[in-house]
Protein backbone atom coordinates (compact mmCIF):
# COMPACT_ATOMS: atom_id res chain seq x y z
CA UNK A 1 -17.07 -16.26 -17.82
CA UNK A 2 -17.63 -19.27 -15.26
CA UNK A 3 -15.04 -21.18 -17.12
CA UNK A 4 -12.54 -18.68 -17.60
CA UNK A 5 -12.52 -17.59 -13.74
CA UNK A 6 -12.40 -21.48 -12.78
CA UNK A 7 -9.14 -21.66 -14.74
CA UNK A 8 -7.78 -18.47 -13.45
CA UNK A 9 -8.93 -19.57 -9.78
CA UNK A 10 -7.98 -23.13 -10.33
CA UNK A 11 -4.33 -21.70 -11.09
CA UNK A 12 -4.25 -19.14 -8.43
CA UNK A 13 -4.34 -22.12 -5.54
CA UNK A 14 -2.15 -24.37 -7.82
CA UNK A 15 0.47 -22.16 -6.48
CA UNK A 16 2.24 -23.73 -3.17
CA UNK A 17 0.53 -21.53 -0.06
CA UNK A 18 3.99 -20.90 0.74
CA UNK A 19 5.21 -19.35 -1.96
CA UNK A 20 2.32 -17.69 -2.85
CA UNK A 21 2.22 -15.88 0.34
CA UNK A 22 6.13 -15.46 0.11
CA UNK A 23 5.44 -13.78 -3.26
CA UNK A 24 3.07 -11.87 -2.14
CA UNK A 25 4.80 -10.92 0.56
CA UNK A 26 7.73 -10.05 -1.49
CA UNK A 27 6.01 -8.01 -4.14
CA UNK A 28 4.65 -5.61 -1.01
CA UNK A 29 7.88 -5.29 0.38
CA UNK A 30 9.45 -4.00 -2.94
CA UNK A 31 6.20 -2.06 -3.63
CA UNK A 32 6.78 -0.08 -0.59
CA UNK A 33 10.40 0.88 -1.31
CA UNK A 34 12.13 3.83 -2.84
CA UNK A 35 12.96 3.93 -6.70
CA UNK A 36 11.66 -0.61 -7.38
CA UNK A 37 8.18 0.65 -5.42
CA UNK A 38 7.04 2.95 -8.26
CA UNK A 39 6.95 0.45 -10.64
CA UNK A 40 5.99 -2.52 -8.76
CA UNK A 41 2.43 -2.99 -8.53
CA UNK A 42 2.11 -4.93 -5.00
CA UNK A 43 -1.67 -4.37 -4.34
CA UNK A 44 -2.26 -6.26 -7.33
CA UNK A 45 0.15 -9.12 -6.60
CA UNK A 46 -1.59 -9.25 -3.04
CA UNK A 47 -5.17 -9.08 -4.36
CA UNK A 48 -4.67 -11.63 -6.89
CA UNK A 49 -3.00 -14.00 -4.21
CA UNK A 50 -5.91 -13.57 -1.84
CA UNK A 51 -8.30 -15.33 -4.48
CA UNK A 52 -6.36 -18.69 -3.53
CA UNK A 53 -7.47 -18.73 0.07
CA UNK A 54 -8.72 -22.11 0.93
CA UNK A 55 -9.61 -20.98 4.37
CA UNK A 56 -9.38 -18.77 7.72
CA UNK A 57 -5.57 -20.08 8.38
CA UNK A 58 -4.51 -19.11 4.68
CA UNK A 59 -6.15 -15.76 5.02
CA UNK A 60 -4.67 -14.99 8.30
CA UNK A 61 -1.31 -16.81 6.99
CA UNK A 62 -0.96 -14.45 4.17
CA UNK A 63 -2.14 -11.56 6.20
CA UNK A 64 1.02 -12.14 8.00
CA UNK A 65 3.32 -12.40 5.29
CA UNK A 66 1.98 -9.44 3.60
CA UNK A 67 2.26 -7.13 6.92
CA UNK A 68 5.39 -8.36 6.99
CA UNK A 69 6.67 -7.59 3.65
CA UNK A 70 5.05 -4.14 4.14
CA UNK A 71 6.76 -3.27 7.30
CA UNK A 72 9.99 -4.62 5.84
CA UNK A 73 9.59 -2.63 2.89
CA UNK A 74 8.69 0.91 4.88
CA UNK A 75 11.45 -0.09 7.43
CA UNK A 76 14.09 -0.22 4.30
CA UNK A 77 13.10 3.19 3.11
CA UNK A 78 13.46 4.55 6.88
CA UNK A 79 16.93 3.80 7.74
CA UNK A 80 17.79 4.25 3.23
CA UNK A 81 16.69 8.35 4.51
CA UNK A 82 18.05 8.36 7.49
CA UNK A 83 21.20 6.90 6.30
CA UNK A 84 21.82 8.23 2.90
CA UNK A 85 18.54 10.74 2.62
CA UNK A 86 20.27 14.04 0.90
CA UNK A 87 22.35 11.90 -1.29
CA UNK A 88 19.58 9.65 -2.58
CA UNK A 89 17.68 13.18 -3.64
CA UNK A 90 20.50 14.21 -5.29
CA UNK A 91 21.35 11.57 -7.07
CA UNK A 92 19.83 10.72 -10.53
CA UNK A 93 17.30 8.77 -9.78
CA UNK A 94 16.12 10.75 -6.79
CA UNK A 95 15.80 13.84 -9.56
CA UNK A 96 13.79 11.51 -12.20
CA UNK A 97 10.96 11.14 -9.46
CA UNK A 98 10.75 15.38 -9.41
CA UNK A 99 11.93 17.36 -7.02
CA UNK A 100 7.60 18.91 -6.58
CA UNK A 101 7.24 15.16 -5.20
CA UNK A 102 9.85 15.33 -2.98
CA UNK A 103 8.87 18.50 -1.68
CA UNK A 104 5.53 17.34 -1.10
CA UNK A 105 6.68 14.81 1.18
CA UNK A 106 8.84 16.84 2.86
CA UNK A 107 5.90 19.58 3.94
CA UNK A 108 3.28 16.36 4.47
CA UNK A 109 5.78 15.35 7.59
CA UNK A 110 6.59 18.34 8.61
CA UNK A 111 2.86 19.43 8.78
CA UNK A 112 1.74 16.28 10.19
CA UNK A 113 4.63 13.78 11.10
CA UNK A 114 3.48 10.28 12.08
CA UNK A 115 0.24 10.97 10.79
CA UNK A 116 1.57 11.83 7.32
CA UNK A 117 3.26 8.50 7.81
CA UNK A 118 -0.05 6.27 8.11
CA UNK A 119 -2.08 8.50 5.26
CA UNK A 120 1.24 8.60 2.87
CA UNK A 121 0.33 4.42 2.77
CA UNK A 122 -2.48 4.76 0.85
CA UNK A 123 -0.94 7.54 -1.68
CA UNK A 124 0.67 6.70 -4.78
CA UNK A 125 4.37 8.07 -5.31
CA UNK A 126 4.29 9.12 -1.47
CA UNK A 127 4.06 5.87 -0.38
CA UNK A 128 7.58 5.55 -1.78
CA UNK A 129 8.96 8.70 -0.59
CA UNK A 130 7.67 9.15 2.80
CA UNK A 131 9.32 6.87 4.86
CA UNK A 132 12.62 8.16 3.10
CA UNK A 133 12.22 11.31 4.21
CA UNK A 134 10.94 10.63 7.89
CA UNK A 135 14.32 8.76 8.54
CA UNK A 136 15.77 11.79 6.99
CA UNK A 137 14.16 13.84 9.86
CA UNK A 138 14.46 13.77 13.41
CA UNK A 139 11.40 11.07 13.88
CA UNK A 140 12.71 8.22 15.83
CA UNK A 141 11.97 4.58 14.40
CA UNK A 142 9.78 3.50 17.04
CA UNK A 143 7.45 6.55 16.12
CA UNK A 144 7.39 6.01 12.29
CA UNK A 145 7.07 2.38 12.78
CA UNK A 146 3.99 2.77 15.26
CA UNK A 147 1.97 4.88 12.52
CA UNK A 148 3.16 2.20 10.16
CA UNK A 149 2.12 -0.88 11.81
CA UNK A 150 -1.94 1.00 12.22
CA UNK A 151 -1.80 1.78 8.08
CA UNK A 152 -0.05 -1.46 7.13
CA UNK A 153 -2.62 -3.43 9.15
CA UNK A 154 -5.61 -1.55 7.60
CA UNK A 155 -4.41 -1.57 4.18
CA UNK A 156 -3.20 -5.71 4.13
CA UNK A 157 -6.53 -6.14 5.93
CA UNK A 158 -8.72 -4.36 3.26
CA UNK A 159 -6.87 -6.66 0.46
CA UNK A 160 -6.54 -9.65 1.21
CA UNK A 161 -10.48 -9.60 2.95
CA UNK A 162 -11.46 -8.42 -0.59
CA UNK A 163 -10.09 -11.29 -2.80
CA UNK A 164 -11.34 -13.89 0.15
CA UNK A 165 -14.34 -12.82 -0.02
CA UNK A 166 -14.64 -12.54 -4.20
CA UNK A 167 -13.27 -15.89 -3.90
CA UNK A 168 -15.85 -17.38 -1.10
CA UNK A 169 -18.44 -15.57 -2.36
CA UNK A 170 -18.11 -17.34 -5.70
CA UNK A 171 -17.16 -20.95 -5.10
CA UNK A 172 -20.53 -21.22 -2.59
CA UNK A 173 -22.97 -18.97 -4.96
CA UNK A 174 -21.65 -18.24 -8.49
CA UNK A 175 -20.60 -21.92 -9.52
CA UNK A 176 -24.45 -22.62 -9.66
CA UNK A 177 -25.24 -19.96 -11.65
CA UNK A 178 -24.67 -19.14 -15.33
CA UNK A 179 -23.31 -15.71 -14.75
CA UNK A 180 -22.13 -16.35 -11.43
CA UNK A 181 -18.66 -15.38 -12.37
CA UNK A 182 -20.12 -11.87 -12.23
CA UNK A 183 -20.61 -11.83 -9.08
CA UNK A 184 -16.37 -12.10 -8.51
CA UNK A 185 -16.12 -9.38 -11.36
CA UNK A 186 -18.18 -7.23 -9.20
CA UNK A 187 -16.68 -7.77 -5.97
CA UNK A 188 -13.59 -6.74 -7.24
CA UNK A 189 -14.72 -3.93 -9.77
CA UNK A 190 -16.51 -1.86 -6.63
CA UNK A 191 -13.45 -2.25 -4.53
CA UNK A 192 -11.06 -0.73 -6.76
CA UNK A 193 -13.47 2.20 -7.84
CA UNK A 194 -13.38 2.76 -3.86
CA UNK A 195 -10.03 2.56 -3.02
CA UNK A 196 -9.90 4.82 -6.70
CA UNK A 197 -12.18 7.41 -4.94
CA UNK A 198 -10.31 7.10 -1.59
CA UNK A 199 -7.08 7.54 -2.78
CA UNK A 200 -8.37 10.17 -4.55
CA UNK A 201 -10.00 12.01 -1.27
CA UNK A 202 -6.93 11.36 0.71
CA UNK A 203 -4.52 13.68 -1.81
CA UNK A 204 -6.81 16.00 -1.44
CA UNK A 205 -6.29 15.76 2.21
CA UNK A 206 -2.98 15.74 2.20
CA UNK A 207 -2.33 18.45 0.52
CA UNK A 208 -5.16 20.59 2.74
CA UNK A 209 -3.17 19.50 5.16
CA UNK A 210 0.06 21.20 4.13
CA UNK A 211 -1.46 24.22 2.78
CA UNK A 212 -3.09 24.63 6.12
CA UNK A 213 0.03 24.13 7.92
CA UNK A 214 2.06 26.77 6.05
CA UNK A 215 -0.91 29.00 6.16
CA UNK A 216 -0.69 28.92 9.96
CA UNK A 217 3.30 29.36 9.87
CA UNK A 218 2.73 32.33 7.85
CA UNK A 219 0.05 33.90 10.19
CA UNK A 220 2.91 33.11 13.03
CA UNK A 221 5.47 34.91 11.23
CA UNK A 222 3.16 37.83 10.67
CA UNK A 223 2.32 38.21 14.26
C-alpha cells in the first residue's frame, strides 16, 4: 500500500502549485453552480489536491483559491436566479432536476433565508439550487453572500485541513512503517463517513425546518 500511495502522492505534488490550486479552485466553482454542479464532483477534486501540500503557505494558498472558486461559483448562481430565475425552471433542464427539488429550495429560504443559504452548502442537489433561487427572491447580495462567505469558509476549511493532515500525518509516521499507508486510508475513510453522517443529519434538518415553518403558517391562518 506504501508504494502505491507514494506514487499517487508523488504525482499529486508533481502538479505545478499553481495549477493545482487553480484546478481546484476551478472544479469548486463549477461544483457550486446550477445544471455543471450536479455532476461535478468538487469536494473530491479539492480533497485530492490538498494531499500535495508541501507546507502552511500551500495550505493557506489553496484555501484561498478554493474560497474563491466557491464564492464565484454561489455568486454565478445568485445573479443566474435573480436574472433569469423563472425561465431557468422552466426550461428543460430546470424540469430534468424535478420540480419536488425545486420546491424544496424554495420553502428552505422562505422558512429560513440566509440561514438556508449557509446549511444548503453542505446539501447535495441544494447546493446547486439554492443560491438560484435566493437571487430569485427579494434577498439582497450582500445578505446571501454574508451567509456564504461563514459556510464556504467552514466547508474549504474542513477539506483541505483533512487531506493536509492525511498527507502530514503520513510522510512523518507512515513511511516508517509497513502499513503506514493505512494510516492515510484512515484519515480519509473517517472523514467521509462523517461528512456522510452530517450531510445526512443536516437534510433532516432542513426539511424539519420547513415542515415547522409551514406548520406555524398554518396555525396563523387558523387563528
Amino acid at each position: 500500500m506504501n508504494q502505491v500511495l507514494d506514487w499517487l502522492l508523488t504525482n499529486v505534488q508533481s502538479v505545478d502549485p499553481i495549477l493545482r490550486n487553480l484546478l481546484a479552485g476551478l472544479a469548486i466553482m463549477l461544483e457550486t453552480s446550477l445544471f455543471v454542479g450536479l455532476v461535478i464532483p468538487g469536494d473530491t477534486v479539492v480533497l485530492v489536491a490538498s494531499t500535495g501540500v508541501q507546507d502552511i503557505g500551500d495550505f493557506f494558498l489553496l484555501l484561498g483559491f478554493v474560497l474563491l472558486g466557491s464564492l464565484i461559483g454561489e455568486s454565478f448562481g445568485f445573479w443566474i436566479g435573480r436574472l433569469f430565475g423563472p425561465r431557468i425552471r422552466a426550461s428543460k433542464l430546470g424540469q430534468r432536476i424535478g420540480e419536488s427539488n425545486w420546491k424544496m429550495a424554495d420553502a428552505f429560504i422562505e422558512a429560513r433565508g440566509g440561514l438556508a443559504v449557509a446549511i444548503s452548502r453542505f446539501l447535495p442537489v441544494l447546493h446547486s439550487l439554492v443560491p438560484v433561487v435566493a437571487g430569485a427572491t427579494t434577498m439582497r447580495y450582500r445578505v446571501f453572500i454574508r451567509w456564504t462567505i461563514a459556510a464556504c469558509a467552514v466547508w474549504a476549511s474542513a477539506y483541505v485541513s483533512v487531506g493536509y493532515l492525511a498527507h502530514t500525518s503520513y510522510n512523518q509516521i507512515g513511511t516508517n512503517l509497513k502499513y503506514g499507508g493505512l494510516i492515510f486510508v484512515a484519515i480519509i475513510l473517517v472523514f467521509v463517513t462523517i461528512i456522510h453522517f452530517a450531510k445526512k443529519r443536516l437534510e433532516k434538518t432542513a426539511i424539519k425546518m420547513v415542515e415547522t415553518d409551514k406548520a406555524s403558517q398554518f396555525t396563523e391562518l387558523e387563528g
